[in-house]
PDB file of N, CA and C in Angstrom:
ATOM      1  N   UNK A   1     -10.708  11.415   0.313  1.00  0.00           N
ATOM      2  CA  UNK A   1      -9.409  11.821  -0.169  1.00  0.00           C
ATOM      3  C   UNK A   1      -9.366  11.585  -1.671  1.00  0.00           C
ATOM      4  N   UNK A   2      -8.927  12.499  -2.432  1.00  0.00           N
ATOM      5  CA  UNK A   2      -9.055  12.393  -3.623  1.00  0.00           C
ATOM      6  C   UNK A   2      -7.257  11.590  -4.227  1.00  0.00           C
ATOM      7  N   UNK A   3      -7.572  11.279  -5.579  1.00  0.00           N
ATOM      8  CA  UNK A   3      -6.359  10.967  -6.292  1.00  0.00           C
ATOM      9  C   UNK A   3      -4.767  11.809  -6.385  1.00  0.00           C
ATOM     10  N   UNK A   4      -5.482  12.931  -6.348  1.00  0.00           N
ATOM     11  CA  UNK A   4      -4.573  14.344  -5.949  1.00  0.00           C
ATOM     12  C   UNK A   4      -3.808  14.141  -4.679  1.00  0.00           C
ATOM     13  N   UNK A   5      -5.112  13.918  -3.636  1.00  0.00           N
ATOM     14  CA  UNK A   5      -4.462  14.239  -2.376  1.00  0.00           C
ATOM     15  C   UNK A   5      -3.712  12.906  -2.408  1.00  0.00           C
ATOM     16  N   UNK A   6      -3.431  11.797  -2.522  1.00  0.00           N
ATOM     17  CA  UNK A   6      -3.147  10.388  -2.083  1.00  0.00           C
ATOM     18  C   UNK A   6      -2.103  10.858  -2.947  1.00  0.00           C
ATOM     19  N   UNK A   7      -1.593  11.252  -3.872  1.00  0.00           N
ATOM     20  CA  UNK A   7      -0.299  11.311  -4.562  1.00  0.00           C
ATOM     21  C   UNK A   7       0.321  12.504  -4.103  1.00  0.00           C
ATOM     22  N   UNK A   8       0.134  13.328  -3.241  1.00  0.00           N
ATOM     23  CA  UNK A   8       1.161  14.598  -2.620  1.00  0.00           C
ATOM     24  C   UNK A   8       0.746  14.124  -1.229  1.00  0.00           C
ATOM     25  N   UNK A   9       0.053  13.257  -0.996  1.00  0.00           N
ATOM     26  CA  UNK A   9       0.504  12.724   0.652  1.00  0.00           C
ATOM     27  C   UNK A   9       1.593  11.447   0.301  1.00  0.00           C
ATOM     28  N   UNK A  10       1.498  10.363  -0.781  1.00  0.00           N
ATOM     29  CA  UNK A  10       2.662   9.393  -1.006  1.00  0.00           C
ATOM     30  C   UNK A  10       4.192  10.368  -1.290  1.00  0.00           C
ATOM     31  N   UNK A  11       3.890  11.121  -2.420  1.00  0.00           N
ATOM     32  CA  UNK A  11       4.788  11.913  -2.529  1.00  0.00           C
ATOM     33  C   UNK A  11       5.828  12.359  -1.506  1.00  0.00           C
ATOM     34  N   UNK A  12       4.676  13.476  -0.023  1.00  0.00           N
ATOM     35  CA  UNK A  12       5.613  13.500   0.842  1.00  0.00           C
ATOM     36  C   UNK A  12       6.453  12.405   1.567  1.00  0.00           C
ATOM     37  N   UNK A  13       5.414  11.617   1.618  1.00  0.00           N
ATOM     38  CA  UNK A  13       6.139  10.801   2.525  1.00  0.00           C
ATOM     39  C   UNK A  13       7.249   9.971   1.845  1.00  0.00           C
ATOM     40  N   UNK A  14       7.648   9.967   0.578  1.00  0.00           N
ATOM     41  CA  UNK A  14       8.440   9.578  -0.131  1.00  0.00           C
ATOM     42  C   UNK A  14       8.805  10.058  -1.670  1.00  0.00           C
ATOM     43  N   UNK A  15       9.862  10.963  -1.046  1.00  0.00           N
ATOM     44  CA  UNK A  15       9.999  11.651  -1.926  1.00  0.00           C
ATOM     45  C   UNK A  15      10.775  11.173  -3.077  1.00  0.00           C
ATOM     46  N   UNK A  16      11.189  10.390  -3.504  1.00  0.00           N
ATOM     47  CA  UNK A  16      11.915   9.340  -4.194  1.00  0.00           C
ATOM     48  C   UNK A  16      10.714   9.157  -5.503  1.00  0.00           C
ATOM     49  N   UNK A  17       9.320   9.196  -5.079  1.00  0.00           N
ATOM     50  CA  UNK A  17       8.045   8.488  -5.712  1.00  0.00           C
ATOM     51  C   UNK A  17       7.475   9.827  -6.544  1.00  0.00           C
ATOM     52  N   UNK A  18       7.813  10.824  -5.702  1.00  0.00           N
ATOM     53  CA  UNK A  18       7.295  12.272  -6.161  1.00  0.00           C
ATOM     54  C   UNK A  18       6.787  12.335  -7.880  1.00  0.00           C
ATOM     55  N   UNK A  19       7.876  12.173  -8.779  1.00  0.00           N
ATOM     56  CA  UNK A  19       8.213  12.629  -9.948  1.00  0.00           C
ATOM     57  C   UNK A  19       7.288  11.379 -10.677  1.00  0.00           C
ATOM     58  N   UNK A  20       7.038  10.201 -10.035  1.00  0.00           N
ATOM     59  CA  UNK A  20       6.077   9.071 -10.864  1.00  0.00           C
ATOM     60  C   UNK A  20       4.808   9.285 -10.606  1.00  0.00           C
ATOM     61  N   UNK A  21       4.650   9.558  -8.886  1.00  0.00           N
ATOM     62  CA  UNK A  21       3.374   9.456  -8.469  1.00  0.00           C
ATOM     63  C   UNK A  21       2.514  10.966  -9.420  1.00  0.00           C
ATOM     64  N   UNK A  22       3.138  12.467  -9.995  1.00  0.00           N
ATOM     65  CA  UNK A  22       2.323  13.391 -10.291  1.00  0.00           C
ATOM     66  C   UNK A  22       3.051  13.253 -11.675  1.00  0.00           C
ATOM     67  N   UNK A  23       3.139  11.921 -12.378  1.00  0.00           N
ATOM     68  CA  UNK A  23       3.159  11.550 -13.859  1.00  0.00           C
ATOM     69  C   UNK A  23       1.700  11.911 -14.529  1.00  0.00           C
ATOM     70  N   UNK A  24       0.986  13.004 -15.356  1.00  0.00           N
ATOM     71  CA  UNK A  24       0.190  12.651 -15.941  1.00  0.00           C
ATOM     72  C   UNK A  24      -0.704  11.848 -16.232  1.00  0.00           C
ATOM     73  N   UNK A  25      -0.346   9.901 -16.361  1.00  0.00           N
ATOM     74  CA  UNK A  25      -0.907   9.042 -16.451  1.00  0.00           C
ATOM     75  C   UNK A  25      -1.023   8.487 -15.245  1.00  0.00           C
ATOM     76  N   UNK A  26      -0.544   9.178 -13.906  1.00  0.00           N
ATOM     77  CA  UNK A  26      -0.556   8.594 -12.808  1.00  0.00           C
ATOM     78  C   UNK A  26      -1.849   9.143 -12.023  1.00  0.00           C
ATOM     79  N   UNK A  27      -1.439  10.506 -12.179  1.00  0.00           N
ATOM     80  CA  UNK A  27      -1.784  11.628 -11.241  1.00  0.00           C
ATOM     81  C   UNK A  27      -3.563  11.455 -10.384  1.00  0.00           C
ATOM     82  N   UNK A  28      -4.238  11.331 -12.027  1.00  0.00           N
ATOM     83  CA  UNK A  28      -5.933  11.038 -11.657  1.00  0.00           C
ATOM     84  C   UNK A  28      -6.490   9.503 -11.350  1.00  0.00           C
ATOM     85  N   UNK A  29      -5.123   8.560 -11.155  1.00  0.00           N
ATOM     86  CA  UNK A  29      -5.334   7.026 -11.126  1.00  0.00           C
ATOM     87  C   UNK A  29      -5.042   6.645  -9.857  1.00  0.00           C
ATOM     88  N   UNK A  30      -5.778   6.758  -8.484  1.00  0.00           N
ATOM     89  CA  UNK A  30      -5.499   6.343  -7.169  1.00  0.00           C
ATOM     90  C   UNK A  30      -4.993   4.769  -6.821  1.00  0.00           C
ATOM     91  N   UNK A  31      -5.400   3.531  -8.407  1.00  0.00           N
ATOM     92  CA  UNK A  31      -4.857   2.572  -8.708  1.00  0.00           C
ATOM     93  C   UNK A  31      -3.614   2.489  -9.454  1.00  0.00           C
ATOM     94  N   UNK A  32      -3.506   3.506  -9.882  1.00  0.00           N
ATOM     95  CA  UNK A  32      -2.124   3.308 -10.701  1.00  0.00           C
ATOM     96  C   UNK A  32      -1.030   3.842  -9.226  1.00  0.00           C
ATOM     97  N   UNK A  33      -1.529   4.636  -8.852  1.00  0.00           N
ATOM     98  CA  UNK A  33      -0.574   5.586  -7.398  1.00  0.00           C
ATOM     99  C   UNK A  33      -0.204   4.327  -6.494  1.00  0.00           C
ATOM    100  N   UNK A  34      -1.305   3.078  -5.679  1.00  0.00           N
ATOM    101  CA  UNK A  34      -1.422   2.183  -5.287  1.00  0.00           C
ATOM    102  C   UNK A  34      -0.539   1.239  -5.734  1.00  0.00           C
ATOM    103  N   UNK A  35      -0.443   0.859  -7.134  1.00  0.00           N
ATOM    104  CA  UNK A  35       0.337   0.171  -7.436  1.00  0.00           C
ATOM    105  C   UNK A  35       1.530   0.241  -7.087  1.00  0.00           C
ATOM    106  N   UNK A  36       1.886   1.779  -8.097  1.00  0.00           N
ATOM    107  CA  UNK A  36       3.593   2.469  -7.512  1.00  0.00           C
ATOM    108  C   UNK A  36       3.800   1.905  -6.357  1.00  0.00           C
ATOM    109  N   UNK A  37       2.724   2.062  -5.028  1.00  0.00           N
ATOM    110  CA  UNK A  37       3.735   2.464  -3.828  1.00  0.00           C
ATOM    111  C   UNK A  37       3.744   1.006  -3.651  1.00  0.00           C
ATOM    112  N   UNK A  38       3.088  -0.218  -4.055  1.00  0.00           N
ATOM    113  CA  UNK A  38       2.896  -1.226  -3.719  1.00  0.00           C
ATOM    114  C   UNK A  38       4.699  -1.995  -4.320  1.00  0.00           C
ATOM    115  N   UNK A  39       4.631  -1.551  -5.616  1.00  0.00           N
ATOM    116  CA  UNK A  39       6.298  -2.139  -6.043  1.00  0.00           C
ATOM    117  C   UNK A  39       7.101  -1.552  -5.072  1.00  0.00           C
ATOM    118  N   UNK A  40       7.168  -0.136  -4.516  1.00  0.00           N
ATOM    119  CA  UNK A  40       8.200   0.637  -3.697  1.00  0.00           C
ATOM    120  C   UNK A  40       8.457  -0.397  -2.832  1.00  0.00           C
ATOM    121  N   UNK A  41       6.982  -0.523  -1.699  1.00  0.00           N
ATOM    122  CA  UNK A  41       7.052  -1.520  -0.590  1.00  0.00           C
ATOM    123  C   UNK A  41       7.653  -2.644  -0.999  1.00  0.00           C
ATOM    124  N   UNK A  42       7.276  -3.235  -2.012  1.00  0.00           N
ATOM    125  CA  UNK A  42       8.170  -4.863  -2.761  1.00  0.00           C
ATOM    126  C   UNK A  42       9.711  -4.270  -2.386  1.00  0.00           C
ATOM    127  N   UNK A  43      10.205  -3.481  -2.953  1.00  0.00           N
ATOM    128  CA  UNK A  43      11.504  -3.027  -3.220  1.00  0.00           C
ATOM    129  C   UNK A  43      11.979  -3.427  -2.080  1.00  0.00           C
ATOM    130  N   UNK A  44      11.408  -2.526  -0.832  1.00  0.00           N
ATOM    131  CA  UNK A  44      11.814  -2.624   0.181  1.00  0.00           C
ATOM    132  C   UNK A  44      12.494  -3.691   0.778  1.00  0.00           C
ATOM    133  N   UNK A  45      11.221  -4.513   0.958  1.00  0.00           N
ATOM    134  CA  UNK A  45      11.232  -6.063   1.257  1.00  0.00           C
ATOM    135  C   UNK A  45      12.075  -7.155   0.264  1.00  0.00           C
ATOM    136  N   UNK A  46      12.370  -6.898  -0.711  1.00  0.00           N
ATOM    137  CA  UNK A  46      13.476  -7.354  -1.103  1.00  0.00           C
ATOM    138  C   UNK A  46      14.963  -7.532  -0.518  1.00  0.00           C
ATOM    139  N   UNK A  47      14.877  -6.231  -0.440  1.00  0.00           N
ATOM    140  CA  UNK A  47      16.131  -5.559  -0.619  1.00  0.00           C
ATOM    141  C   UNK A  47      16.212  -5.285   1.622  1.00  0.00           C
ATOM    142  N   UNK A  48      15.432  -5.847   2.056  1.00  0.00           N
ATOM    143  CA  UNK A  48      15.554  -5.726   3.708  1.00  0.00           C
ATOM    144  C   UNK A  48      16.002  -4.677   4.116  1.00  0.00           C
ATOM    145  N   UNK A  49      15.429  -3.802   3.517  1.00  0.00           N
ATOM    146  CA  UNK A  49      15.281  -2.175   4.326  1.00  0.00           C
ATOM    147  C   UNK A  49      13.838  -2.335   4.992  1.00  0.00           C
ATOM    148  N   UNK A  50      14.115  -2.493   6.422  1.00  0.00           N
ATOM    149  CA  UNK A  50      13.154  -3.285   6.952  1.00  0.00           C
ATOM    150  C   UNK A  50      12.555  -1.510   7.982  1.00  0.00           C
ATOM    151  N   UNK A  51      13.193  -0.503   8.032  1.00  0.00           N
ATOM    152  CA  UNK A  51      13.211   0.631   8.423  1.00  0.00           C
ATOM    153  C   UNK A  51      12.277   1.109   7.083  1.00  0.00           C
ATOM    154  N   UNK A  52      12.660   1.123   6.360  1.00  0.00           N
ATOM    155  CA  UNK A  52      11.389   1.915   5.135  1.00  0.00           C
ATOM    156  C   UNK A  52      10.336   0.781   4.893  1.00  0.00           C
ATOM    157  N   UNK A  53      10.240  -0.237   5.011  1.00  0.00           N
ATOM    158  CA  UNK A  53       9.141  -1.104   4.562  1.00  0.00           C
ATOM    159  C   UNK A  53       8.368  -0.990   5.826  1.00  0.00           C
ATOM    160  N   UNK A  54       8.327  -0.689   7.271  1.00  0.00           N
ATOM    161  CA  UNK A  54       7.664  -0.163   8.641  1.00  0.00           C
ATOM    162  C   UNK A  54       7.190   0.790   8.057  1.00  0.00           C
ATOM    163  N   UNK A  55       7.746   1.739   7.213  1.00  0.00           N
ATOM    164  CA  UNK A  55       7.276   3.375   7.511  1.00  0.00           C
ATOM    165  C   UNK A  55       6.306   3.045   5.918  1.00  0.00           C
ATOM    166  N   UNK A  56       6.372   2.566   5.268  1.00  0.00           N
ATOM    167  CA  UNK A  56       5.385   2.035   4.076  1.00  0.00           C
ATOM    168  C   UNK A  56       3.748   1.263   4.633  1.00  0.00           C
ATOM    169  N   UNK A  57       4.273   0.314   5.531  1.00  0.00           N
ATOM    170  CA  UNK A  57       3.020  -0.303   6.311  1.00  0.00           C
ATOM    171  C   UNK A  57       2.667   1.021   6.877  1.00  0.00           C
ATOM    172  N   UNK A  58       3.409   2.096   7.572  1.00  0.00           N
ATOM    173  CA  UNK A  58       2.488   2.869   8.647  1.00  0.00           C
ATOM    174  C   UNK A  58       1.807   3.922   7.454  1.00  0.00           C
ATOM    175  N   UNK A  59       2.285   3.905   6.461  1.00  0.00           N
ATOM    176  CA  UNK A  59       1.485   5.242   5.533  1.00  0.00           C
ATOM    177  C   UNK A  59       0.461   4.538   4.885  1.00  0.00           C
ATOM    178  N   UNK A  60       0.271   3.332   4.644  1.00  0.00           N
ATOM    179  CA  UNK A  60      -0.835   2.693   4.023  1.00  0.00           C
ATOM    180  C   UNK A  60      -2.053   2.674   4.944  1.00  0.00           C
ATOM    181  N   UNK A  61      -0.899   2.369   6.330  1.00  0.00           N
ATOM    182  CA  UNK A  61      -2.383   2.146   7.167  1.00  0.00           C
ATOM    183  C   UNK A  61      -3.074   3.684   7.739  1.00  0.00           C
ATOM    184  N   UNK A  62      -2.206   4.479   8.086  1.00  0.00           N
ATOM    185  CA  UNK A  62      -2.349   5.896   8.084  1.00  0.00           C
ATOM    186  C   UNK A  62      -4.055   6.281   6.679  1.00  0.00           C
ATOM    187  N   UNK A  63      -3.304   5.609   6.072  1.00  0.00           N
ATOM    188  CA  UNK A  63      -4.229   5.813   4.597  1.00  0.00           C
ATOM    189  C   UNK A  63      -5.452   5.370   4.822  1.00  0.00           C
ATOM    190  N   UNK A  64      -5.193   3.929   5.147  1.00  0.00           N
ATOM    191  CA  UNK A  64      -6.937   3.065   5.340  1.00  0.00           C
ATOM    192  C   UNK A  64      -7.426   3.758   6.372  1.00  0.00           C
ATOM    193  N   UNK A  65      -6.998   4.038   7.493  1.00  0.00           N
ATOM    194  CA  UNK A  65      -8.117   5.076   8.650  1.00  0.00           C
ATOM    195  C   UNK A  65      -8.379   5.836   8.078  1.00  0.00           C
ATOM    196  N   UNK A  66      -7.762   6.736   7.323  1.00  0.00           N
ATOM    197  CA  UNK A  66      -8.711   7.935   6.782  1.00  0.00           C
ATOM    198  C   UNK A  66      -9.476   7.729   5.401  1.00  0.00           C
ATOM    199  N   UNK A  67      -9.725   6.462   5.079  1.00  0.00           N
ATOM    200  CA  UNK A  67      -9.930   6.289   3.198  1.00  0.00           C
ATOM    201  C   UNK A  67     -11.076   6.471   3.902  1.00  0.00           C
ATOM    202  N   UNK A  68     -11.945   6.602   2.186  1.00  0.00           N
ATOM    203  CA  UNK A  68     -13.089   6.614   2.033  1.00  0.00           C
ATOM    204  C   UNK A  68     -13.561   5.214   1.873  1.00  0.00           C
ATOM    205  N   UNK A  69     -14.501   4.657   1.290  1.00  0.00           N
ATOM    206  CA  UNK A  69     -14.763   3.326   0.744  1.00  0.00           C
ATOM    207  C   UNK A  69     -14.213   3.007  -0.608  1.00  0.00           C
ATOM    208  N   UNK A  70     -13.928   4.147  -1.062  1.00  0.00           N
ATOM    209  CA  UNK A  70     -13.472   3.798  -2.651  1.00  0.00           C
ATOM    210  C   UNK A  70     -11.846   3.589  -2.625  1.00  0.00           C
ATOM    211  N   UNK A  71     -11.618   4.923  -1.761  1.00  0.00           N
ATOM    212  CA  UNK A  71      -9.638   4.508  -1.369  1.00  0.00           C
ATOM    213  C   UNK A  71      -9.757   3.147  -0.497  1.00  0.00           C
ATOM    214  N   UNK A  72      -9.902   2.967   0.644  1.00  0.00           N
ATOM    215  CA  UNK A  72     -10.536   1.559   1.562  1.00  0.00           C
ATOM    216  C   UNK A  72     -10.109   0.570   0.230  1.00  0.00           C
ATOM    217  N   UNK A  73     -11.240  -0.154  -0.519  1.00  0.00           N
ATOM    218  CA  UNK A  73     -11.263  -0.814  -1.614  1.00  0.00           C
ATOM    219  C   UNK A  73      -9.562  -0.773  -2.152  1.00  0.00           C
ATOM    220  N   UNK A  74      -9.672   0.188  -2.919  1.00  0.00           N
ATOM    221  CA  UNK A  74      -8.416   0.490  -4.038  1.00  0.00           C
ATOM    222  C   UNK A  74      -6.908  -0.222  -2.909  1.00  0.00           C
ATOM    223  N   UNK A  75      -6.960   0.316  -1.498  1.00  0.00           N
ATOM    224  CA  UNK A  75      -6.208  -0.429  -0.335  1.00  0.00           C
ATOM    225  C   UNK A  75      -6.085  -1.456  -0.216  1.00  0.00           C
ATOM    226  N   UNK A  76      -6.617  -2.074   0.028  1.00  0.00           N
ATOM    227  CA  UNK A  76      -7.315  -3.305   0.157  1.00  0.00           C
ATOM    228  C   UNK A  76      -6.801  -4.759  -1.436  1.00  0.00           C
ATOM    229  N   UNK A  77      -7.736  -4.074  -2.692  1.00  0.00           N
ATOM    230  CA  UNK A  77      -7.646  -4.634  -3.781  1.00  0.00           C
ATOM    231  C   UNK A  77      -6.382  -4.349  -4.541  1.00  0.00           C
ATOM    232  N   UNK A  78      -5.532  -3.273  -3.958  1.00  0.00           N
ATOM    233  CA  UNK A  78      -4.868  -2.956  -4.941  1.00  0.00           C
ATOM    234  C   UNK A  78      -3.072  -3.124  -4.716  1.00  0.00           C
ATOM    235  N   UNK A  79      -3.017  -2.396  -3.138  1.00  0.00           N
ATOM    236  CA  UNK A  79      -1.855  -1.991  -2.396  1.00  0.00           C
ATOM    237  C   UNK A  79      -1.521  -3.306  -1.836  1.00  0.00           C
ATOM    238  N   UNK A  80      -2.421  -4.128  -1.060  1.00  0.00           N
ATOM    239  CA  UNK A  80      -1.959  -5.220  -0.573  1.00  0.00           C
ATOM    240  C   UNK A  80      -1.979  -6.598  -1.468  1.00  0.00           C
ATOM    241  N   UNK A  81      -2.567  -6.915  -2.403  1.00  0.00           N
ATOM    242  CA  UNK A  81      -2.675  -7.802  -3.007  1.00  0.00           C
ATOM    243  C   UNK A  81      -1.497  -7.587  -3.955  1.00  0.00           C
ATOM    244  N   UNK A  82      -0.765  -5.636  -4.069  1.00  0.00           N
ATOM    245  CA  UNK A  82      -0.387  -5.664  -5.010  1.00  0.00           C
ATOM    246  C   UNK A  82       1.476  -5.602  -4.430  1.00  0.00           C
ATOM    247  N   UNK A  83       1.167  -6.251  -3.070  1.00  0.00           N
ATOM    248  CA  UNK A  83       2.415  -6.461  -1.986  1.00  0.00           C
ATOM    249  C   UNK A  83       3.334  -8.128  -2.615  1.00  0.00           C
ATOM    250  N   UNK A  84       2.252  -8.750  -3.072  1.00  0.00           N
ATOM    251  CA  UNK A  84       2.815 -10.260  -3.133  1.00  0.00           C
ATOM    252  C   UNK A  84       3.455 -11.319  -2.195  1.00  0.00           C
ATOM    253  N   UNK A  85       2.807 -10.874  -0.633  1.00  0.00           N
ATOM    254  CA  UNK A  85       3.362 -11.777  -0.024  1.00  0.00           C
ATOM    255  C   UNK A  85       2.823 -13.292  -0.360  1.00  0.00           C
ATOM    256  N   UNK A  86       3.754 -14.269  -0.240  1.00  0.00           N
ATOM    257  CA  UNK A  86       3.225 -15.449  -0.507  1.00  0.00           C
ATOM    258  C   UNK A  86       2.739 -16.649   0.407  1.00  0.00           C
ATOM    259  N   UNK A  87       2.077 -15.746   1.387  1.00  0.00           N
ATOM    260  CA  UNK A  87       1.911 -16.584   2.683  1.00  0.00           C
ATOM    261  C   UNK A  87       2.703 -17.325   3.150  1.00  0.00           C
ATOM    262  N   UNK A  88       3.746 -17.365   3.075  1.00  0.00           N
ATOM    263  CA  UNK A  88       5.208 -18.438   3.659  1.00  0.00           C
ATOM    264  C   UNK A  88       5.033 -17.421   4.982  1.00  0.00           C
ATOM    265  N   UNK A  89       5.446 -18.799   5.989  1.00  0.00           N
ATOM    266  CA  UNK A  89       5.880 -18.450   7.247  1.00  0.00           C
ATOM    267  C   UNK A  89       6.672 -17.376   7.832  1.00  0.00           C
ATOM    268  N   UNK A  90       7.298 -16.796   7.054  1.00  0.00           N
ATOM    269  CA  UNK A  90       8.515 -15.503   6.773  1.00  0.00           C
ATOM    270  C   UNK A  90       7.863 -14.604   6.094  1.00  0.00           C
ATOM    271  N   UNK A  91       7.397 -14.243   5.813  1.00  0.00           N
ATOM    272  CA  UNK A  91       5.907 -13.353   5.129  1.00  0.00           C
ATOM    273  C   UNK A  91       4.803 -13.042   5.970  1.00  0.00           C
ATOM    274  N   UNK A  92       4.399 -14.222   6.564  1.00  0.00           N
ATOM    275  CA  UNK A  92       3.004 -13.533   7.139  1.00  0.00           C
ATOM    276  C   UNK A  92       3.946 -13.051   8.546  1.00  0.00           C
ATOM    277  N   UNK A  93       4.802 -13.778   9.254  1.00  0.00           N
ATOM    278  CA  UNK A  93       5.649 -13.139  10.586  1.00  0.00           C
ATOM    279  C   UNK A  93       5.786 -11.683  10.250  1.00  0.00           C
ATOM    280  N   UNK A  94       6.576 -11.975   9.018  1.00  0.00           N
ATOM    281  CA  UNK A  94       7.009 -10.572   8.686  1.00  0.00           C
ATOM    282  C   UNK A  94       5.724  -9.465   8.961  1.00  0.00           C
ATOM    283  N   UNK A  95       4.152  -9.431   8.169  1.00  0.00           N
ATOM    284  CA  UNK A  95       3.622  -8.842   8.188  1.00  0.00           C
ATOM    285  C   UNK A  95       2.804  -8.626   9.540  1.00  0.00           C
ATOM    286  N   UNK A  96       2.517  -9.821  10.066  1.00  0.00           N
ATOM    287  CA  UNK A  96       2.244  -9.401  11.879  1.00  0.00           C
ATOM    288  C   UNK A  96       3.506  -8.470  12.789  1.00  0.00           C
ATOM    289  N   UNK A  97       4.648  -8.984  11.919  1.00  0.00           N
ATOM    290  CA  UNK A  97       5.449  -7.841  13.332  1.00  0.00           C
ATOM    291  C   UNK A  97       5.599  -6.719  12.942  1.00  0.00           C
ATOM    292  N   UNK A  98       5.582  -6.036  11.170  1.00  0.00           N
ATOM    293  CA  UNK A  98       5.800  -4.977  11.015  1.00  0.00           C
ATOM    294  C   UNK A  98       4.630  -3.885  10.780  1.00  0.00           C
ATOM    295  N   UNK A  99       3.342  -4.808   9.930  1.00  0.00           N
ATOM    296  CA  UNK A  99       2.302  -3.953   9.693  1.00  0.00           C
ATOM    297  C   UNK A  99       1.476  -3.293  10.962  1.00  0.00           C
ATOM    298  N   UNK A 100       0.781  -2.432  10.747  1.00  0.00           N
ATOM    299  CA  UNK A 100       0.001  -2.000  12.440  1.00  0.00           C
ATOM    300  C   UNK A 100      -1.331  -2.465  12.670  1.00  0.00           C
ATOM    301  N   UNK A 101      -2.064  -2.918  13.058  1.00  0.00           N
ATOM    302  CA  UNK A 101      -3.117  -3.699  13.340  1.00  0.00           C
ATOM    303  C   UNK A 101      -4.737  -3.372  12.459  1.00  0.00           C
ATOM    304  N   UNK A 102      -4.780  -2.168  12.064  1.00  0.00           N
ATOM    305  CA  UNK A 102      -5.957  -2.238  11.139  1.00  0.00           C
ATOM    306  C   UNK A 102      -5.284  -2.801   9.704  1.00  0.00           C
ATOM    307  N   UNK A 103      -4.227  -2.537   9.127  1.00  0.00           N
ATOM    308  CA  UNK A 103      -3.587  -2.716   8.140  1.00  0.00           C
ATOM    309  C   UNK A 103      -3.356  -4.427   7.875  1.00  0.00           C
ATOM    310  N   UNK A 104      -2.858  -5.064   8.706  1.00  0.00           N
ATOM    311  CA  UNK A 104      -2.767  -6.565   9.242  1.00  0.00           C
ATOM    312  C   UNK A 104      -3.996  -6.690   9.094  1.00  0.00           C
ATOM    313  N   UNK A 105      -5.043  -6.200   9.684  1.00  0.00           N
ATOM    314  CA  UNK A 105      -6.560  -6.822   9.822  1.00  0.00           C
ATOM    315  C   UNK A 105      -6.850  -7.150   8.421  1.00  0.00           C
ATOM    316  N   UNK A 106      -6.792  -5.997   7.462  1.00  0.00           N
ATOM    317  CA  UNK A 106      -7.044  -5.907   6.048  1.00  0.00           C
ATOM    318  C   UNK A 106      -6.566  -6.996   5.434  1.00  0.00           C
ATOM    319  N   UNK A 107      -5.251  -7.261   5.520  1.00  0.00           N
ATOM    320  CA  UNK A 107      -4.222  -7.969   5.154  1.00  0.00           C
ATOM    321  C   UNK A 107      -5.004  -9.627   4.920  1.00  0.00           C
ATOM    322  N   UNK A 108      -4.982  -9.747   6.335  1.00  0.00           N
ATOM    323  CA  UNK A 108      -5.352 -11.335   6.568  1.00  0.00           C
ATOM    324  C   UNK A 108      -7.189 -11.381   6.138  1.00  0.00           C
ATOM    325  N   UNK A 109      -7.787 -10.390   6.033  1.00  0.00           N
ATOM    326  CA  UNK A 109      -9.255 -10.251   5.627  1.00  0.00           C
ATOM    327  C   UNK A 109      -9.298 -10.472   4.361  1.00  0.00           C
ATOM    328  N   UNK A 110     -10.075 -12.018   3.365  1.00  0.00           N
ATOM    329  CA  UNK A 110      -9.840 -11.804   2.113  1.00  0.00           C
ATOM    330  C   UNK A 110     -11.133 -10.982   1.764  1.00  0.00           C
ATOM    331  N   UNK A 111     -10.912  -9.800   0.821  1.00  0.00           N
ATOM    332  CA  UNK A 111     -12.078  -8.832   0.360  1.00  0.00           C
ATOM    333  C   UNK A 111     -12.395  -9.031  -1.297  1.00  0.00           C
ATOM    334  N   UNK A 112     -11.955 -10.216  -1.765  1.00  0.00           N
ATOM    335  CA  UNK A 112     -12.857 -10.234  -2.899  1.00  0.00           C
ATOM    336  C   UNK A 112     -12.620 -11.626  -3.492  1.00  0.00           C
ATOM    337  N   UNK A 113     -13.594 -12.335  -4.116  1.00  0.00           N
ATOM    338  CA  UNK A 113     -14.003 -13.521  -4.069  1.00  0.00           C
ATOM    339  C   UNK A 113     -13.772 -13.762  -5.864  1.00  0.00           C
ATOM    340  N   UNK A 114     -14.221 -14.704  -6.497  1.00  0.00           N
ATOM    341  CA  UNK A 114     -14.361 -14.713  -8.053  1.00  0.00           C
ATOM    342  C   UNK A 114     -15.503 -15.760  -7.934  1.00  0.00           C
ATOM    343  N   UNK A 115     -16.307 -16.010  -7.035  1.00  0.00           N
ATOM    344  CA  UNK A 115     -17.858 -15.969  -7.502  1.00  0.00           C
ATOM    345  C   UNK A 115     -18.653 -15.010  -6.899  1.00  0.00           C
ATOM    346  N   UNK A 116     -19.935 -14.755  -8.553  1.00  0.00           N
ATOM    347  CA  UNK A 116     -20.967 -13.757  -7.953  1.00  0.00           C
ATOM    348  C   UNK A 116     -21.593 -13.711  -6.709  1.00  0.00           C
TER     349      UNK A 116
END
């Protein structure tokens, strides 16, 4: 899936994101797109729209079944780390009851280390 496609599939599914996600400086950046949707999801969860932060977990994870290794990664390194849960007891609940089980898997899987 290219950068293209990941920003008119976020797009549809949230159309609110449309007009940032096919920003010029966005458009060819599948990390910059990641990010976006990663504050959206924050928003969510702030703000306990607990109905759009479900349908955010199901498009990410929707996403990781079909990524490649490079989207996978960018998922992984970018979208969830770029979620900020803070492992509090109310956080990770939260993310076992709402995320869907490959997405959770990711979640609780740490994928990158800071030694070689």
């Amino acid at each position: 899936m290219t950068a293209h496609e990941t920003a008119d599939l976020l797009a549809s599914e949230f159309p609110e994101l449309a007009a940032e996600l096919h920003a010029p400086t966005m458009l060819h950046s599948v990390y910059r797109q990641l990010d976006c949707f990663a504050a959206f999801t924050r928003r969510a969860l702030r703000e306990d729209h607990l109905a759009v932060l479900r349908h955010c977990f199901a498009v990410a994870d929707s996403l990781l079944r079909h990524a490649d290794r490079y989207l996978a990664h960018a998922i992984e390194n970018v979208y969830l780390h770029g979620l900020h849960l803070d492992g509090s007891t109310a956080h990770l609940h939260l993310a076992h009851q709402l995320m869907p089980q490959q997405l959770y898997q990711a979640y609780c899987h740490p994928h990158t280390t800071m030694l070689p």
